[in-house]
Protein backbone atom coordinates (compact mmCIF):
# COMPACT_ATOMS: atom_id res chain seq x y z
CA UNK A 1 -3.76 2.23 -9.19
CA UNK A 2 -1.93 2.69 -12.46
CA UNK A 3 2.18 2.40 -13.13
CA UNK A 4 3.23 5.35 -14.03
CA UNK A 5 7.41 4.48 -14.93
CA UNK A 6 10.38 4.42 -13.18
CA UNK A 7 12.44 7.62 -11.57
CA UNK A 8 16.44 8.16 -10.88
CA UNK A 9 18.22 10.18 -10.10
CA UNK A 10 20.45 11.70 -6.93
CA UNK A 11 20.61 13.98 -3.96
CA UNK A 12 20.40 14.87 -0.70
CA UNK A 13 18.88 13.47 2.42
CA UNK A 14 18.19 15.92 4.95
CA UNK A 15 16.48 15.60 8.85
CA UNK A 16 15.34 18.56 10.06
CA UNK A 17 17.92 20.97 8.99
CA UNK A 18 20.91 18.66 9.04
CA UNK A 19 22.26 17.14 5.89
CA UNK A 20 22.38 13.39 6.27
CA UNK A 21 24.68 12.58 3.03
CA UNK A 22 24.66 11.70 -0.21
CA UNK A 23 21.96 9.45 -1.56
CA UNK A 24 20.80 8.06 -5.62
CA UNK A 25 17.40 7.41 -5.51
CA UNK A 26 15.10 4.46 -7.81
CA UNK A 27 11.46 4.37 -7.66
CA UNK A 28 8.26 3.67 -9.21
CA UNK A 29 5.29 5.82 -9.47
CA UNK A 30 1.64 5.14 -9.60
CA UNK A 31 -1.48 7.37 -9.94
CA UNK A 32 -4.32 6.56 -7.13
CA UNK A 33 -6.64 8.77 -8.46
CA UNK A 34 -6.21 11.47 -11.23
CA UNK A 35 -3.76 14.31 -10.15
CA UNK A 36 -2.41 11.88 -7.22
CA UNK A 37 0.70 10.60 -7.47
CA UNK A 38 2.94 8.48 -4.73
CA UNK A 39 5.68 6.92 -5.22
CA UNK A 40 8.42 3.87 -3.85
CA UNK A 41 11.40 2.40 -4.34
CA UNK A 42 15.24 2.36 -3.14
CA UNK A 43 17.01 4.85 -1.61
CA UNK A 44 20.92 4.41 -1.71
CA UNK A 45 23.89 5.73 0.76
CA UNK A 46 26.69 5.55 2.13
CA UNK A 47 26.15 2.81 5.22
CA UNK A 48 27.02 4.97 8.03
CA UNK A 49 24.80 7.57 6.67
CA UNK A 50 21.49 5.22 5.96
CA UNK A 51 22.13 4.35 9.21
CA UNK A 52 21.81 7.38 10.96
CA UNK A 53 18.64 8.45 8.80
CA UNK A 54 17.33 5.10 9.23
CA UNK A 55 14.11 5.42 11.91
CA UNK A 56 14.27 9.48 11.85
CA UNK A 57 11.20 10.94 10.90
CA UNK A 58 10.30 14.08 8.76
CA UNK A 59 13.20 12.83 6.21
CA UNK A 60 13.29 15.41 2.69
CA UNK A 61 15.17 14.58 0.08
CA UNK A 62 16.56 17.55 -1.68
CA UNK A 63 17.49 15.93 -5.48
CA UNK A 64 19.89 17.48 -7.58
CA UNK A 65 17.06 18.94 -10.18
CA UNK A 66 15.73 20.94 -7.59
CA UNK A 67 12.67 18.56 -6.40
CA UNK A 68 12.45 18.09 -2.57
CA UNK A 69 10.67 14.58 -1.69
CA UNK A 70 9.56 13.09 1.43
CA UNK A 71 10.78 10.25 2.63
CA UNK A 72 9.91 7.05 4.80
CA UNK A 73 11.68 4.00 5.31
CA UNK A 74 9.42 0.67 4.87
CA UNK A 75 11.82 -1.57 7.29
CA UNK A 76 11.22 -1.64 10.44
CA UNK A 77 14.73 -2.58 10.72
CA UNK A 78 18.09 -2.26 8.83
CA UNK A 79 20.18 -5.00 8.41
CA UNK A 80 24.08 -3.74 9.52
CA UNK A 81 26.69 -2.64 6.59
CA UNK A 82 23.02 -1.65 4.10
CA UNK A 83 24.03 0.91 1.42
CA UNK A 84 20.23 0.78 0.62
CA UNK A 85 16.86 0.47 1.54
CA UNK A 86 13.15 0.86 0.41
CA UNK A 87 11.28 3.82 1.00
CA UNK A 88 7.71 5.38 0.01
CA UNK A 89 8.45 8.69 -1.60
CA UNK A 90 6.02 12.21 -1.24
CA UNK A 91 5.71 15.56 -1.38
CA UNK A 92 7.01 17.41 -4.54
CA UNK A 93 6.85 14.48 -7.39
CA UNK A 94 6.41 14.77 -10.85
CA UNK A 95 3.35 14.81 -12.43
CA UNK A 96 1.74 11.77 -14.22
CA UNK A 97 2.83 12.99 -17.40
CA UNK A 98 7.14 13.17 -16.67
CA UNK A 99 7.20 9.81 -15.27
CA UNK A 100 9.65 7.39 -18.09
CA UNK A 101 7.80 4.10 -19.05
């Protein structure tokens, strides 16, 4: 597994087709094997809105450059009033090569 840098940035968190809210996003990404990369970090939003999202599966995250992620919580639980929690981040990442170091 190899660091790859740090991404941020913002968006939206979507279910299905409803939009959830609002969210800012901070994670890391690593390379598993060449051409593979996965990612994790924070996820950030309002708290009645990681609430609701919180435990809901099939999560996207739609961010404001155009990239749609997936998204799953770590937590098994989510401690009350959060504005935040940690999440492993898919689907339509950057490659190796855009990641900041």
């Amino acid at each position: 597994m190899k660091y790859l840098g740090a991404l941020r940035g913002s968006g939206t968190l979507i279910a299905a087709d409803e939009e959830l809210g609002a969210a800012t996003f901070e994670i890391d990404g690593y390379t598993l094997r060449p051409g593979e990369v996965v990612a994790s970090g924070e996820l950030s939003m309002a708290p009645e809105d990681l609430a609701r999202a919180f435990g809901q599966r099939q999560l996207r995250l739609r961010t404001s450059e155009g990239r749609e992620f997936t998204v799953r919580f770590s937590a098994r639980k989510l401690a009350a009033a959060s504005t935040s929690a940690h999440a492993d981040f898919g689907g339509d990442l950057p490659p190796a090569s855009a990641w900041a170091h």
